[in-house]
Protein backbone atom coordinates (compact mmCIF):
# COMPACT_ATOMS: atom_id res chain seq x y z
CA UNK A 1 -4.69 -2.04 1.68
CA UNK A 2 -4.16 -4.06 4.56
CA UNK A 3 -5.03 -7.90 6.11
CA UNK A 4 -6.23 -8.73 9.44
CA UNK A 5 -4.47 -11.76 11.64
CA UNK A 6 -5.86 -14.20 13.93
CA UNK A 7 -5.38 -11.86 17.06
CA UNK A 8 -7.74 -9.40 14.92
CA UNK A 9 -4.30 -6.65 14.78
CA UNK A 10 -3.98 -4.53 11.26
CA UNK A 11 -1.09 -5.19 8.79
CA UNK A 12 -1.12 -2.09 6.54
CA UNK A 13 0.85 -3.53 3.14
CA UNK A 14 0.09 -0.12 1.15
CA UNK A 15 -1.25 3.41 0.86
CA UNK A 16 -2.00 4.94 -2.79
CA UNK A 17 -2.03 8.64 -3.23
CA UNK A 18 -3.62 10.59 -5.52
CA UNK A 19 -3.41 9.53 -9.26
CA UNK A 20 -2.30 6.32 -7.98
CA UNK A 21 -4.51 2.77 -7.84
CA UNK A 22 -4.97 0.02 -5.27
CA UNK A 23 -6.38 -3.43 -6.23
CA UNK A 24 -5.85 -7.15 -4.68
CA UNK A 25 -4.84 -8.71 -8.00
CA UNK A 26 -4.55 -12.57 -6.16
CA UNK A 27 -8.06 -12.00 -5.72
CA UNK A 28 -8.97 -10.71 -9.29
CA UNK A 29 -7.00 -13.12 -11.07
CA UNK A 30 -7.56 -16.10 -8.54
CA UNK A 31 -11.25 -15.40 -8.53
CA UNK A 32 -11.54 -16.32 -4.87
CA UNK A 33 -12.88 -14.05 -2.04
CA UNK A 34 -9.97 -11.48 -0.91
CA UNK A 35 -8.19 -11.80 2.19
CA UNK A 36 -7.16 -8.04 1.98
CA UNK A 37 -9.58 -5.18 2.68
CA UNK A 38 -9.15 -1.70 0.74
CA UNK A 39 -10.22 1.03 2.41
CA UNK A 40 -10.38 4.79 1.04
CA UNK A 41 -9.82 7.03 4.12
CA UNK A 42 -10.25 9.89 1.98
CA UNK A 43 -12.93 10.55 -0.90
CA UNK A 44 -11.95 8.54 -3.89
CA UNK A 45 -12.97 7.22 -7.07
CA UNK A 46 -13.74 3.77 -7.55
CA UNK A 47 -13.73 1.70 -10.79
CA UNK A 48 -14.84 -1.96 -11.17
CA UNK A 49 -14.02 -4.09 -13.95
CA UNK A 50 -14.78 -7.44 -14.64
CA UNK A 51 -11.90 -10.28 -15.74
CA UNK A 52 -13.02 -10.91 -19.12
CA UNK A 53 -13.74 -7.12 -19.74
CA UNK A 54 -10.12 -6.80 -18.93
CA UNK A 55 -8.66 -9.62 -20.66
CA UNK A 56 -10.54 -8.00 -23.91
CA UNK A 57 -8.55 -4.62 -23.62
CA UNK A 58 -5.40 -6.46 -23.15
CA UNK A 59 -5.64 -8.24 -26.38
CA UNK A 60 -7.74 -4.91 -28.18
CA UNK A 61 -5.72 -2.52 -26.90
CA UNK A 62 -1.59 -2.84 -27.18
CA UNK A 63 -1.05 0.90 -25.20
CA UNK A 64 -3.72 -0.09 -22.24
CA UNK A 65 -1.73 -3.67 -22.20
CA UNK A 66 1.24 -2.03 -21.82
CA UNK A 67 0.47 0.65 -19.48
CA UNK A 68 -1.28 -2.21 -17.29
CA UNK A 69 2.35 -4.46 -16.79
CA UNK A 70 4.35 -0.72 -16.39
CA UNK A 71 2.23 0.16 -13.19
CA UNK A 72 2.54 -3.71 -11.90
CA UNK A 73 5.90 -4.21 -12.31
CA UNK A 74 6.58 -1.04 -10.92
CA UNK A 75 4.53 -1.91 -7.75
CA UNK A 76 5.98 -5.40 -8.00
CA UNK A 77 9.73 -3.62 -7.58
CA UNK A 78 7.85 -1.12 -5.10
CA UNK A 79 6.58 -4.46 -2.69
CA UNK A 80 10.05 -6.07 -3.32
CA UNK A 81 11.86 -2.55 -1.66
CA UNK A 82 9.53 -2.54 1.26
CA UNK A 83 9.93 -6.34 1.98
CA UNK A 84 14.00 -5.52 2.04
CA UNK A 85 13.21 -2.84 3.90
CA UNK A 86 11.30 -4.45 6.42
CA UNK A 87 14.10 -7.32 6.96
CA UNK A 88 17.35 -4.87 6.81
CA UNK A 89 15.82 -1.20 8.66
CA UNK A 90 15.40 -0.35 11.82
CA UNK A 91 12.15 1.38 12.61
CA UNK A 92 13.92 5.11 12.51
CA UNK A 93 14.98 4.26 9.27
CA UNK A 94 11.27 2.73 8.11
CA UNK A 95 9.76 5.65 9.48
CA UNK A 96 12.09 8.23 6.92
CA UNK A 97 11.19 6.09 4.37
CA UNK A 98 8.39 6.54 4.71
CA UNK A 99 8.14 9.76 4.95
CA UNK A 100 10.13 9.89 1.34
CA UNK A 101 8.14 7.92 -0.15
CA UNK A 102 4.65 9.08 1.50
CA UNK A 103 5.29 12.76 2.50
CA UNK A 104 1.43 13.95 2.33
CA UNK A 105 0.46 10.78 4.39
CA UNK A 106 2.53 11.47 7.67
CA UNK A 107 -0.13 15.00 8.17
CA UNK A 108 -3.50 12.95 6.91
CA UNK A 109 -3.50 9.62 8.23
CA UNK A 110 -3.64 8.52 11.53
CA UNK A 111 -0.64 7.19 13.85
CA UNK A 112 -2.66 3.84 14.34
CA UNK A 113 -2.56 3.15 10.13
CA UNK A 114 1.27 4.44 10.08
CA UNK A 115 2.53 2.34 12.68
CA UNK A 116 0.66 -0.80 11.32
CA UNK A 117 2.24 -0.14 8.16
CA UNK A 118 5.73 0.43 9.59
CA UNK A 119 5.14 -2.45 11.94
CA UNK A 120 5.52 -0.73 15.55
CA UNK A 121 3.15 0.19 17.67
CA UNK A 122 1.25 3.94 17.80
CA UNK A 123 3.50 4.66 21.18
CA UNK A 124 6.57 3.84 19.72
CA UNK A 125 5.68 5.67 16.30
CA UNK A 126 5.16 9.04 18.89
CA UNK A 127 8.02 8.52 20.30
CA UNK A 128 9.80 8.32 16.98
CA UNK A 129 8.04 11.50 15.82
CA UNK A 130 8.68 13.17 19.19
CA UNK A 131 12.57 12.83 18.74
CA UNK A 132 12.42 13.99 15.01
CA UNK A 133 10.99 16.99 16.31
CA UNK A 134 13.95 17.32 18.93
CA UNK A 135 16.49 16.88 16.57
């Protein structure tokens, strides 16, 4: 998931792995177009579901409804930790987070959508790598 500024650069706010979900819930709930784009860089599966359709297996369905707020509030604390992160890390330390947190991604996705998502450019992201692989 990521947004596009004025200068037309990437800001990468989230990968999802396997098993995992993406959605722009502003957008769902707001009902207003989406100033995020989701993009599946690998093949995925993609369900749709409309508000009310929603709404009706919160109320109908206690284990869905609670399932539902578990994952949110989880990526709620998960969006919380990378905006700490973000403020308090240098981009070494961003970069091994990343890789804790993402360890498939660092092999399948390019440099360009890892350094927008650590917020440093592709060159310095090599250069990162590079003295990893020195150490």
């Amino acid at each position: 998931m990521y947004g596009i500024d004025e200068k037309g650069t990437e800001h990468n706010l989230r990968f999802a792995s396997e098993n995992d979900w993406i959605a722009d819930l502003g957008s769902f709930y707001s009902e207003k177009p989406s100033k995020l784009f989701i993009e599946a860089v690998e093949p995925s599966t993609i369900l749709q579901i409309e508000k009310q359709d929603l709404f009706y297996l919160f109320t109908n369905v206690p284990k869905f409804d609670r399932n539902f707020r578990v994952i949110v509030e989880g990526k709620f604390v998960e969006l919380q930790n990378r905006l700490l992160q973000n403020f308090s890390s240098n981009a070494h330390q961003r970069y091994i987070d990343f890789l804790e947190q993402y360890p498939e991604h660092a092999l399948r996705l390019p440099n360009t959508q890892i350094a927008s998502y650590l917020g440093i450019t592709p060159e310095f992201l090599s250069k990162i790598r590079g003295e990893k692989l020195s150490k």
